[in-house]
PDB file of N, CA and C in Angstrom:
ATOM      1  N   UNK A   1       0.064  25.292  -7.356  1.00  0.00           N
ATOM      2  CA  UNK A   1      -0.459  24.151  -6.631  1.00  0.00           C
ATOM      3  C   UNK A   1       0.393  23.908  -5.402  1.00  0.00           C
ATOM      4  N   UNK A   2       0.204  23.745  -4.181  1.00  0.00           N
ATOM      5  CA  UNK A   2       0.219  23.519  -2.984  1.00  0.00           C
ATOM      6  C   UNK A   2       0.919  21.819  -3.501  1.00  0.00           C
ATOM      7  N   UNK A   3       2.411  21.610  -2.410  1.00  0.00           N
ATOM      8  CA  UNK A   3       2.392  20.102  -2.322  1.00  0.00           C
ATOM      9  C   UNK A   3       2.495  20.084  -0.848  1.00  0.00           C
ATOM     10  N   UNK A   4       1.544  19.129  -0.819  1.00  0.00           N
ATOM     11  CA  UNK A   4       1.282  18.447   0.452  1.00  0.00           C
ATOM     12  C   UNK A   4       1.699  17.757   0.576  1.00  0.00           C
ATOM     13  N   UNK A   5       2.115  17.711   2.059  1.00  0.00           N
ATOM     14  CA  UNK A   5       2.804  16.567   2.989  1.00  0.00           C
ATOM     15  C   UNK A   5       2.277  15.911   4.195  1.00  0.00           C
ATOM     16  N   UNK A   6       2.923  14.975   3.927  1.00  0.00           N
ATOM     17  CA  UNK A   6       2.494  13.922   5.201  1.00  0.00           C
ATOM     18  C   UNK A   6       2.563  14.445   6.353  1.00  0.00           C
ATOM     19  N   UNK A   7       1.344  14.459   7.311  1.00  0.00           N
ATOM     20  CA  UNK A   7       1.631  14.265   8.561  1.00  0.00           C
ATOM     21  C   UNK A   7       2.671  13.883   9.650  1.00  0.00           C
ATOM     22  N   UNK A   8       2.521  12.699   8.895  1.00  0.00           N
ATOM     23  CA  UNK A   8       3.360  11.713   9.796  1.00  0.00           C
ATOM     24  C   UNK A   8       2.833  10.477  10.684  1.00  0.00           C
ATOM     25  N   UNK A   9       3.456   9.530  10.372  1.00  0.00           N
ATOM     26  CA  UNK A   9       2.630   8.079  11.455  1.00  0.00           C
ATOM     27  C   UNK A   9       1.982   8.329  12.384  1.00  0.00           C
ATOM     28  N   UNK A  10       2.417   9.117  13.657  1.00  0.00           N
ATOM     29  CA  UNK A  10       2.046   9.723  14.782  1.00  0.00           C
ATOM     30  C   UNK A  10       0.802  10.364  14.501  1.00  0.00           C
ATOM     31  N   UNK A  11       0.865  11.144  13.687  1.00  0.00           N
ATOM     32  CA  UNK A  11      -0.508  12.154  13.124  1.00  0.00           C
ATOM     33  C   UNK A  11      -1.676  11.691  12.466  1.00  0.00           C
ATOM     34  N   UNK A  12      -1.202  10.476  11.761  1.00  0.00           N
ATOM     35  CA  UNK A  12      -2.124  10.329  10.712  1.00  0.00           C
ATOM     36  C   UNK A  12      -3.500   9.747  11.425  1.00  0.00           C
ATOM     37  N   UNK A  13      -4.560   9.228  11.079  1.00  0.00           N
ATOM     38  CA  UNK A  13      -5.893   8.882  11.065  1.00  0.00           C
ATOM     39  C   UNK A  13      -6.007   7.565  11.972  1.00  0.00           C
ATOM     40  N   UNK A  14      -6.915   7.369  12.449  1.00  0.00           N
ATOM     41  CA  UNK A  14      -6.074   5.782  12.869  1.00  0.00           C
ATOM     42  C   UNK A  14      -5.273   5.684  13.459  1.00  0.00           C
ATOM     43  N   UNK A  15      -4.587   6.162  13.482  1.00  0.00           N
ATOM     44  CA  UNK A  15      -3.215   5.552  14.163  1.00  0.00           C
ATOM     45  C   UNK A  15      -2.716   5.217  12.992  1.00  0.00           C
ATOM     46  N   UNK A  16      -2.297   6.014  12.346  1.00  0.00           N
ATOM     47  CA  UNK A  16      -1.798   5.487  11.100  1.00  0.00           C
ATOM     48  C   UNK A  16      -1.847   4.034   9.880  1.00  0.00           C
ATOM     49  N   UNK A  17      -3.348   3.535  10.331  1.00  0.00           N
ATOM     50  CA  UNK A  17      -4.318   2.427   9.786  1.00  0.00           C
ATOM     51  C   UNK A  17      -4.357   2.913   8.504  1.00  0.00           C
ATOM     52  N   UNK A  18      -3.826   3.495   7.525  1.00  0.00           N
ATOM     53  CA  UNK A  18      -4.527   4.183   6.395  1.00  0.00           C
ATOM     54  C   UNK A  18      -2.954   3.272   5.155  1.00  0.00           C
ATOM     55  N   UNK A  19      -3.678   4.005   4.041  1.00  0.00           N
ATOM     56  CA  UNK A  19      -2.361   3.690   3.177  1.00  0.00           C
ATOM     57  C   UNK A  19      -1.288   3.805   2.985  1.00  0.00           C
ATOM     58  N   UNK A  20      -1.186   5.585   3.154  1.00  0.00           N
ATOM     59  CA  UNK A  20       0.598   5.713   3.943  1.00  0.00           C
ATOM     60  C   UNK A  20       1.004   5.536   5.170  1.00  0.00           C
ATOM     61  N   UNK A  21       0.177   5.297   6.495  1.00  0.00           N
ATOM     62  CA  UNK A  21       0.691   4.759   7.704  1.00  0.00           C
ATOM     63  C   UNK A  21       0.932   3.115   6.882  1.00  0.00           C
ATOM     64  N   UNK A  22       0.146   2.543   6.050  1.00  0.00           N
ATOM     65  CA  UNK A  22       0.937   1.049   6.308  1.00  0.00           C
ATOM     66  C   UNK A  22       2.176   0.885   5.009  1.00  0.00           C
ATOM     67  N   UNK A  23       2.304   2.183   4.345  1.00  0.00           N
ATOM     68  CA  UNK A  23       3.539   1.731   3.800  1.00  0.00           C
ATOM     69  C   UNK A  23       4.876   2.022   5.241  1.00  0.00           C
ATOM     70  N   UNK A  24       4.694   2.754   5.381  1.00  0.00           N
ATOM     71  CA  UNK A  24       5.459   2.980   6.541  1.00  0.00           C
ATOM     72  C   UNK A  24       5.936   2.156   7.637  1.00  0.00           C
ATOM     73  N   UNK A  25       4.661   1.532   8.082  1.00  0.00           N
ATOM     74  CA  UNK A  25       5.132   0.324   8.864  1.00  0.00           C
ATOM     75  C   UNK A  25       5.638  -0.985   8.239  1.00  0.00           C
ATOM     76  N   UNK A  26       5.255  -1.033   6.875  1.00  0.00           N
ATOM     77  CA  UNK A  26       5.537  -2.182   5.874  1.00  0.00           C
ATOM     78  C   UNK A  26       7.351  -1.754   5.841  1.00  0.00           C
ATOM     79  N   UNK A  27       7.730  -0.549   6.087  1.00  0.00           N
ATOM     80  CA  UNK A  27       9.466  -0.062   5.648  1.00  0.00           C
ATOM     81  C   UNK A  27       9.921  -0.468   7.011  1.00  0.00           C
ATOM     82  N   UNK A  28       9.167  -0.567   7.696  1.00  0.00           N
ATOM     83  CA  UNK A  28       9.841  -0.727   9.080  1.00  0.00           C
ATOM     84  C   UNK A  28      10.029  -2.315   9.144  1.00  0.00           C
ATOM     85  N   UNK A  29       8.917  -2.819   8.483  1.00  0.00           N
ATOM     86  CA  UNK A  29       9.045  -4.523   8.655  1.00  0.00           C
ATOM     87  C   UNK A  29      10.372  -5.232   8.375  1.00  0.00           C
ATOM     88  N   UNK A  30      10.321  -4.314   7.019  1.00  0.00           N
ATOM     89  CA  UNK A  30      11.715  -4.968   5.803  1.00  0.00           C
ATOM     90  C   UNK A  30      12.447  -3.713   6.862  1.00  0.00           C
ATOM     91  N   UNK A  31      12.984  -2.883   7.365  1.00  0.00           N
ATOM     92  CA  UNK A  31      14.002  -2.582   7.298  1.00  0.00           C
ATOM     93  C   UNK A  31      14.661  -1.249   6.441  1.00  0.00           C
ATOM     94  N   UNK A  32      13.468  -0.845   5.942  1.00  0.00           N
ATOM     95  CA  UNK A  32      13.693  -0.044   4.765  1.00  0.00           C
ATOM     96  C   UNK A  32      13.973   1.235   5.835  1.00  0.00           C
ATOM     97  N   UNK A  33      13.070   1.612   6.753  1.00  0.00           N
ATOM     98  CA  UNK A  33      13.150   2.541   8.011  1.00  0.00           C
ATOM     99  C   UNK A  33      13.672   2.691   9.003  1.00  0.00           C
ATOM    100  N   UNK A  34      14.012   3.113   9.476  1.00  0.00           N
ATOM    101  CA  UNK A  34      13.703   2.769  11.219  1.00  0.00           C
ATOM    102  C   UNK A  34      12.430   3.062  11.990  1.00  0.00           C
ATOM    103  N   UNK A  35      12.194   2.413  12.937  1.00  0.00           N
ATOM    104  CA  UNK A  35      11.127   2.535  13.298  1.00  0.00           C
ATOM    105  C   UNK A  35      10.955   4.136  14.244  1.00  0.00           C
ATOM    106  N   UNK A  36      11.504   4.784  14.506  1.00  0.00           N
ATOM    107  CA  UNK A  36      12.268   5.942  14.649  1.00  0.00           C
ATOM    108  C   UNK A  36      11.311   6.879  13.671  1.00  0.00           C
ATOM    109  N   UNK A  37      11.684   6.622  12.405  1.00  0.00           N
ATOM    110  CA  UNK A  37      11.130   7.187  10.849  1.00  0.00           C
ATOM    111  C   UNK A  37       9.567   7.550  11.156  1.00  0.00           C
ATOM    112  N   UNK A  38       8.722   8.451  11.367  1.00  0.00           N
ATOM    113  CA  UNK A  38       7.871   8.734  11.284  1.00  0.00           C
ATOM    114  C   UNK A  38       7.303   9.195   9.879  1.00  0.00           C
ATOM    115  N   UNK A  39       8.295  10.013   9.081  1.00  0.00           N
ATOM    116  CA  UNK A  39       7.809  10.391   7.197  1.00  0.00           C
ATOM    117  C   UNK A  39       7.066  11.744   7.688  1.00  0.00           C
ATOM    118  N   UNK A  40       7.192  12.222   8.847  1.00  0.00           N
ATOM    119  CA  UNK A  40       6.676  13.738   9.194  1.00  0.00           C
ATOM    120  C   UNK A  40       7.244  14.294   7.937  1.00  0.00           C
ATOM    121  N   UNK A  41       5.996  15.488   7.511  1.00  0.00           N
ATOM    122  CA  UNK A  41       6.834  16.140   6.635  1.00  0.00           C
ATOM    123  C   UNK A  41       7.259  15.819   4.812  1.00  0.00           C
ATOM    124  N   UNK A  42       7.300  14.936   4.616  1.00  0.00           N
ATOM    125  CA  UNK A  42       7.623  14.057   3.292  1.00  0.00           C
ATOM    126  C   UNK A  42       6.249  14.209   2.519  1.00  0.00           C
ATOM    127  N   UNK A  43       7.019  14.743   1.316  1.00  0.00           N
ATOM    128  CA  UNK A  43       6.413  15.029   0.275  1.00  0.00           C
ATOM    129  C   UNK A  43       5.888  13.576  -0.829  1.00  0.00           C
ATOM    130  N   UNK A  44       4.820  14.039  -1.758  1.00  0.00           N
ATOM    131  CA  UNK A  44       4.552  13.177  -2.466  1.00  0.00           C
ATOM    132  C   UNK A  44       5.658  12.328  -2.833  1.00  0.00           C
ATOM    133  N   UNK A  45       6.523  12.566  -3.678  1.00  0.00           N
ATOM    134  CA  UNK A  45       7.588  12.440  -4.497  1.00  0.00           C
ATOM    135  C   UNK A  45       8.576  11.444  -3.425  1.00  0.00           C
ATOM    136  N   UNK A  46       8.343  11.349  -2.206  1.00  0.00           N
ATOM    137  CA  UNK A  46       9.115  10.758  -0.851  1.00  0.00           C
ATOM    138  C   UNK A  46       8.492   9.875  -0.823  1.00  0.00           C
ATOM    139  N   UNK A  47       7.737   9.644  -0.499  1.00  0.00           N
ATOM    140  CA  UNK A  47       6.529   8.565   0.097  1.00  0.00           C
ATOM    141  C   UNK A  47       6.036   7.548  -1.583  1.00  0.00           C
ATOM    142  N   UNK A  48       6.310   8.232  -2.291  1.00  0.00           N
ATOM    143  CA  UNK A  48       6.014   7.251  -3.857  1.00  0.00           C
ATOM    144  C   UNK A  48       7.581   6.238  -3.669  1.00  0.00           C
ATOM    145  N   UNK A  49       8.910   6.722  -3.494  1.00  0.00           N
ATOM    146  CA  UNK A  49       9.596   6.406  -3.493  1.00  0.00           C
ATOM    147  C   UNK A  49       9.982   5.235  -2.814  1.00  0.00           C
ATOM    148  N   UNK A  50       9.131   5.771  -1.370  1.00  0.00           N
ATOM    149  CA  UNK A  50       9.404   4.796  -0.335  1.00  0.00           C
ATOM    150  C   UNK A  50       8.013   3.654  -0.853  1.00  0.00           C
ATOM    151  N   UNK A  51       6.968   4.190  -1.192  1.00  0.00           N
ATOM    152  CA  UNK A  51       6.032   2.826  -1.659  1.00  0.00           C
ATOM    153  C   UNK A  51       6.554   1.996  -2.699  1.00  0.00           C
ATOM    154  N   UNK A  52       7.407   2.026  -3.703  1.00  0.00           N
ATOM    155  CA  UNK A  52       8.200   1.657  -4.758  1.00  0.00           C
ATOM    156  C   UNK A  52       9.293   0.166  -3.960  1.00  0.00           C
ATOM    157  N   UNK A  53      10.095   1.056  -2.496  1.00  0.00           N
ATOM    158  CA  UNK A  53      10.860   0.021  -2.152  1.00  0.00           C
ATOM    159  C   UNK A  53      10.356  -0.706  -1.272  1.00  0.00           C
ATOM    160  N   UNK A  54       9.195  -0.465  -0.714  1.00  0.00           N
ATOM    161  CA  UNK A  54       8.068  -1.599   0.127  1.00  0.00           C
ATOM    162  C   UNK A  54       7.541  -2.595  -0.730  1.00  0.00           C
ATOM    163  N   UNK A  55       6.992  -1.749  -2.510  1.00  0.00           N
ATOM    164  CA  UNK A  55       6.340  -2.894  -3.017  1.00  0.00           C
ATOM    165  C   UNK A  55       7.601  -3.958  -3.620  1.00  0.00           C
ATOM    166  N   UNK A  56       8.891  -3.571  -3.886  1.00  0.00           N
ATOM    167  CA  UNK A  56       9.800  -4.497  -3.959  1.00  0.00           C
ATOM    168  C   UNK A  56      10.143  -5.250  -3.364  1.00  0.00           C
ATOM    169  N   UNK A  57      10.106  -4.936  -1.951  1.00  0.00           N
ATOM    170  CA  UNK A  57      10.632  -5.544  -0.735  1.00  0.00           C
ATOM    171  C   UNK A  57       9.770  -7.042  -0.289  1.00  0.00           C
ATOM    172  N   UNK A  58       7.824  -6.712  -0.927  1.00  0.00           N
ATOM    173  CA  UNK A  58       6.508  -7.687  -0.750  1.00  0.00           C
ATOM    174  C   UNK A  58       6.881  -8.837  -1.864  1.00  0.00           C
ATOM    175  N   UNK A  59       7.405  -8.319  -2.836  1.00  0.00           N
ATOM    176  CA  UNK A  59       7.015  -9.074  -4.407  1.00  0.00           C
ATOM    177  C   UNK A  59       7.763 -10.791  -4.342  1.00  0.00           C
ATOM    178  N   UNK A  60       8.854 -11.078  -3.332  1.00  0.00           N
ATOM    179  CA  UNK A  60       9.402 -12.169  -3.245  1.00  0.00           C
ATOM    180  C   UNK A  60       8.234 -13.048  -2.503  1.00  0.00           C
ATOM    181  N   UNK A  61       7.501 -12.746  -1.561  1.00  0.00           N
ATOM    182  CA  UNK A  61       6.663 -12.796  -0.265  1.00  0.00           C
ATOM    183  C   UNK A  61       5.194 -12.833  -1.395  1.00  0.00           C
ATOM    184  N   UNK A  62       4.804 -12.491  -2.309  1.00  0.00           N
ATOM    185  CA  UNK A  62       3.446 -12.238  -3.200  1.00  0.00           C
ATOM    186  C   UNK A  62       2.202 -11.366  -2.218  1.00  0.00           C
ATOM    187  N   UNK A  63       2.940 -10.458  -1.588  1.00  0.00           N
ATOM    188  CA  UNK A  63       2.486  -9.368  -0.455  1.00  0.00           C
ATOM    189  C   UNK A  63       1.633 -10.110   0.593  1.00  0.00           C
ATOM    190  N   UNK A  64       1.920 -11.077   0.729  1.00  0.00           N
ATOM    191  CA  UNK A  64       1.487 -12.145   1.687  1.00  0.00           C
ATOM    192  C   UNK A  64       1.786 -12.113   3.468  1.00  0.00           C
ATOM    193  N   UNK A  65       1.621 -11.444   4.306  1.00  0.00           N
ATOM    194  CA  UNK A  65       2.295 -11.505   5.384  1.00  0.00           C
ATOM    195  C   UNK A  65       2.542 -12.938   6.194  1.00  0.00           C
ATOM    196  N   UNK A  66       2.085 -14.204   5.370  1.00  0.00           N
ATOM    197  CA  UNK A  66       1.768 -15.167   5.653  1.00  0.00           C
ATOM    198  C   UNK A  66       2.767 -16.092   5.190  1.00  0.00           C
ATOM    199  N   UNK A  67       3.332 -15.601   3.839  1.00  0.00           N
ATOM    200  CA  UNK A  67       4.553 -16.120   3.381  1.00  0.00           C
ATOM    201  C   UNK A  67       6.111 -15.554   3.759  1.00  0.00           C
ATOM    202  N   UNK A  68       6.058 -14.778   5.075  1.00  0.00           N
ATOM    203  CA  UNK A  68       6.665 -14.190   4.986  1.00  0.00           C
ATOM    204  C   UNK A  68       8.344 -15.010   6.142  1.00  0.00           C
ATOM    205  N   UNK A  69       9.481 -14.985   6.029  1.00  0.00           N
ATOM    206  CA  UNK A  69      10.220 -15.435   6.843  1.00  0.00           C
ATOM    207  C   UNK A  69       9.887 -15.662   8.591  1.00  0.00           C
ATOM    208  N   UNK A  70       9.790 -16.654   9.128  1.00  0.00           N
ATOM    209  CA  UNK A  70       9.681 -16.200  10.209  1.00  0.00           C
ATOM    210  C   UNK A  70      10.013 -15.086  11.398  1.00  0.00           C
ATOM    211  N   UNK A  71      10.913 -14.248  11.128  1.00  0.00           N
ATOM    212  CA  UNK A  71      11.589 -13.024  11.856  1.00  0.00           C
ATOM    213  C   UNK A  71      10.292 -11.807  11.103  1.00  0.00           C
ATOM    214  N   UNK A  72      10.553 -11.769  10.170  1.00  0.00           N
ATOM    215  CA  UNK A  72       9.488 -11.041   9.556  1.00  0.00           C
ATOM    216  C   UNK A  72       8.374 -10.544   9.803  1.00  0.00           C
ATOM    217  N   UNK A  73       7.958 -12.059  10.194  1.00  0.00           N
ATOM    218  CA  UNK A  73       6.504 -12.325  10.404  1.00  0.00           C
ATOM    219  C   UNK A  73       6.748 -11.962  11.796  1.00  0.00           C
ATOM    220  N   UNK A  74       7.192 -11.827  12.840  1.00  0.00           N
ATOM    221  CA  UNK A  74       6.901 -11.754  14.207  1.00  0.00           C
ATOM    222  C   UNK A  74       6.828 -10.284  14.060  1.00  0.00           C
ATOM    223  N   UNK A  75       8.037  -9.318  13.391  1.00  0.00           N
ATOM    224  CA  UNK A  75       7.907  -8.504  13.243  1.00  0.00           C
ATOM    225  C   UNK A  75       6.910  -7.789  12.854  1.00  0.00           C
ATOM    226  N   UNK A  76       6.250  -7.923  11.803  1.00  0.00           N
ATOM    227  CA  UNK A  76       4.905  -7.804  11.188  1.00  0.00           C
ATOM    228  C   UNK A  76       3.996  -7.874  12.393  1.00  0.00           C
ATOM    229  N   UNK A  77       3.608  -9.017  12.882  1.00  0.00           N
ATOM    230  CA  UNK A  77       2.800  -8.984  14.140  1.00  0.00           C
ATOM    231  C   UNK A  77       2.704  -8.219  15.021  1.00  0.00           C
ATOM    232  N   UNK A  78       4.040  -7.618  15.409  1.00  0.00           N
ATOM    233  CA  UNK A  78       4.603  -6.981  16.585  1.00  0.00           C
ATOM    234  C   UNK A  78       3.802  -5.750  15.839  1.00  0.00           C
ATOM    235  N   UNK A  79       4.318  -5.013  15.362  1.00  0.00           N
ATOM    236  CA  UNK A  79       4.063  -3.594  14.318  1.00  0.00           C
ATOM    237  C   UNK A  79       2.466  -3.632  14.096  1.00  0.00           C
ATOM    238  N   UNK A  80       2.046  -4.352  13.713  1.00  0.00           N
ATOM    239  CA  UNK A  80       0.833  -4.281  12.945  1.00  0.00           C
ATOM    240  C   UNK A  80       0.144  -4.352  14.480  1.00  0.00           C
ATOM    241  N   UNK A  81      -0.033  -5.341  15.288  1.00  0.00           N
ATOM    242  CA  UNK A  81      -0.740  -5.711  16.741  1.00  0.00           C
ATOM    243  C   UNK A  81      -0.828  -4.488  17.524  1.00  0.00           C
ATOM    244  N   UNK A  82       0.579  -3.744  17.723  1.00  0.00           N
ATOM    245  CA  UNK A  82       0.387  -2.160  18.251  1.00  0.00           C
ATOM    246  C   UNK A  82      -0.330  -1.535  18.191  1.00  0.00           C
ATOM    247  N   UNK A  83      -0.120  -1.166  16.618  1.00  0.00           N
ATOM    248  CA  UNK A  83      -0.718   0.075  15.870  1.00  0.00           C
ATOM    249  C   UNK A  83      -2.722  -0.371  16.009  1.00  0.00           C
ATOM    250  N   UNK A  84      -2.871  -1.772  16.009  1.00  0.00           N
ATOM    251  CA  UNK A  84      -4.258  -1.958  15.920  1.00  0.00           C
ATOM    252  C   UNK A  84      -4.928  -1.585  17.535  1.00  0.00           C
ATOM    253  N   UNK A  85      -3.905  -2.145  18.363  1.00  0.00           N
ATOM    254  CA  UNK A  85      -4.525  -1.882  19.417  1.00  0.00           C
ATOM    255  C   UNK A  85      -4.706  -0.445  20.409  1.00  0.00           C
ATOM    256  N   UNK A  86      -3.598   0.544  19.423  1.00  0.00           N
ATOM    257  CA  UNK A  86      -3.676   1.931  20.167  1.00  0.00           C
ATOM    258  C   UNK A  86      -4.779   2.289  19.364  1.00  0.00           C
ATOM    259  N   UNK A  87      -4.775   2.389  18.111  1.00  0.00           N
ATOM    260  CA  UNK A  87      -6.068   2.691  17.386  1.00  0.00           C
ATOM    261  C   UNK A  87      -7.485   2.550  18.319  1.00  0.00           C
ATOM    262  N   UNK A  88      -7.504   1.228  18.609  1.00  0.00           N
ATOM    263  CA  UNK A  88      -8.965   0.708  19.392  1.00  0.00           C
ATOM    264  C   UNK A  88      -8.933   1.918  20.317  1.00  0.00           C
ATOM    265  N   UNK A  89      -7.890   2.030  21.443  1.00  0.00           N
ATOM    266  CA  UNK A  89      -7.687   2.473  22.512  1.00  0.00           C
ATOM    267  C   UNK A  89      -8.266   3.897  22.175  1.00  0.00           C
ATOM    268  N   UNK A  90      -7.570   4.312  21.182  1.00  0.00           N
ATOM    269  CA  UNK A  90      -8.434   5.833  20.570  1.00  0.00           C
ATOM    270  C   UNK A  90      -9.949   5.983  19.711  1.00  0.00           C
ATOM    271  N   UNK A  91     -10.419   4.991  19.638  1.00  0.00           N
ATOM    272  CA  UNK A  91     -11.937   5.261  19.331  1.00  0.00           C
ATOM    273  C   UNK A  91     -11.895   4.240  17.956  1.00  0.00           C
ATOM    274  N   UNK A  92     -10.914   3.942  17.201  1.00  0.00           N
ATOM    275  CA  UNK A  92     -10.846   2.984  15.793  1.00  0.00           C
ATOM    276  C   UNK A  92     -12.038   2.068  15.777  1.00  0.00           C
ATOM    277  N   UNK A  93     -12.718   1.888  14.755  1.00  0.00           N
ATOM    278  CA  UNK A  93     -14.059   0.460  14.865  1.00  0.00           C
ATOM    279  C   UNK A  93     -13.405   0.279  13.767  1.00  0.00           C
ATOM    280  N   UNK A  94     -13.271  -0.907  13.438  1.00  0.00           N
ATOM    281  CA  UNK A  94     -12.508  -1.765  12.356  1.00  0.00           C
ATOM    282  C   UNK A  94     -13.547  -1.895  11.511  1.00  0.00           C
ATOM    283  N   UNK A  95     -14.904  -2.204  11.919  1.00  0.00           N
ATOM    284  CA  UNK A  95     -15.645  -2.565  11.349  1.00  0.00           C
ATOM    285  C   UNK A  95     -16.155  -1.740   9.925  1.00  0.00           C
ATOM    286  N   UNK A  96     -16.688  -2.309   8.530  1.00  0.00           N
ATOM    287  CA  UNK A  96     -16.932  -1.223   8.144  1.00  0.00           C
ATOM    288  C   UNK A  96     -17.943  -0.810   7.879  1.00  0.00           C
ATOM    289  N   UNK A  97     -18.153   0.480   7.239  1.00  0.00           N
ATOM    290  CA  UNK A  97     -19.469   0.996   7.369  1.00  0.00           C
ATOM    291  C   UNK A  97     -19.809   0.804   6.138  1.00  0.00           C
ATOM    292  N   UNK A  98     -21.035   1.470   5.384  1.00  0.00           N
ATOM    293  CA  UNK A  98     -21.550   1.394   3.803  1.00  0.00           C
ATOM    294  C   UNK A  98     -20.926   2.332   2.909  1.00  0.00           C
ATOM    295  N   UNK A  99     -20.294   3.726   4.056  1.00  0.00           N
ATOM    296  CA  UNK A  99     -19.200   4.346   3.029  1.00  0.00           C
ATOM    297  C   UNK A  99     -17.733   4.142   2.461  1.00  0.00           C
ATOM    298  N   UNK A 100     -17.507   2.962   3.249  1.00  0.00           N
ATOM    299  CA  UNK A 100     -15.861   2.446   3.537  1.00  0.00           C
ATOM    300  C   UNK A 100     -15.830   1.769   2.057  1.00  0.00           C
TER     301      UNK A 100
END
């Protein structure tokens, strides 16, 4: 069996809108990353690891970006606002369809 690896933020779908682009930016929120950290390359077994210390990092917060410290939260904004708006810029429709 073949293990596959991540792309990488840069690579992924979206603009990295997907489940492992937002653990990724979720590591960058907390700190877990640098924003630097793309996860090019990283194997299953990497990326479980790193979803493990993102979902620890949410669980004080009840994965709320709303409960989140104010520094946090700007951060969050900042990160998340980017990534939505290069997406658009590249063709992204948020909207969803009947297969989504």
């Amino acid at each position: 069996m073949t293990d596959l690896k991540y792309d990488g933020i840069d690579q992924d779908k979206n603009n990295g809108l997907t489940h492992l682009g937002r653990i990724v930016r979720d590591a960058w929120v907390f700190g877990i990353l640098p924003e630097s950290e793309t996860c090019a390359g990283w194997d299953h077994a990497q990326m479980q690891n790193l979803y493990e210390k993102v979902y620890a990092a949410w669980e004080p917060y009840a994965h709320l970006p709303s409960r989140l410290p104010e520094e946090l939260q700007k951060k969050h904004t900042q990160i998340y606002n980017q990534a939505i708006k290069m997406a658009k810029e590249k063709g992204w429709d948020p909207e969803l369809k009947d297969e989504d």
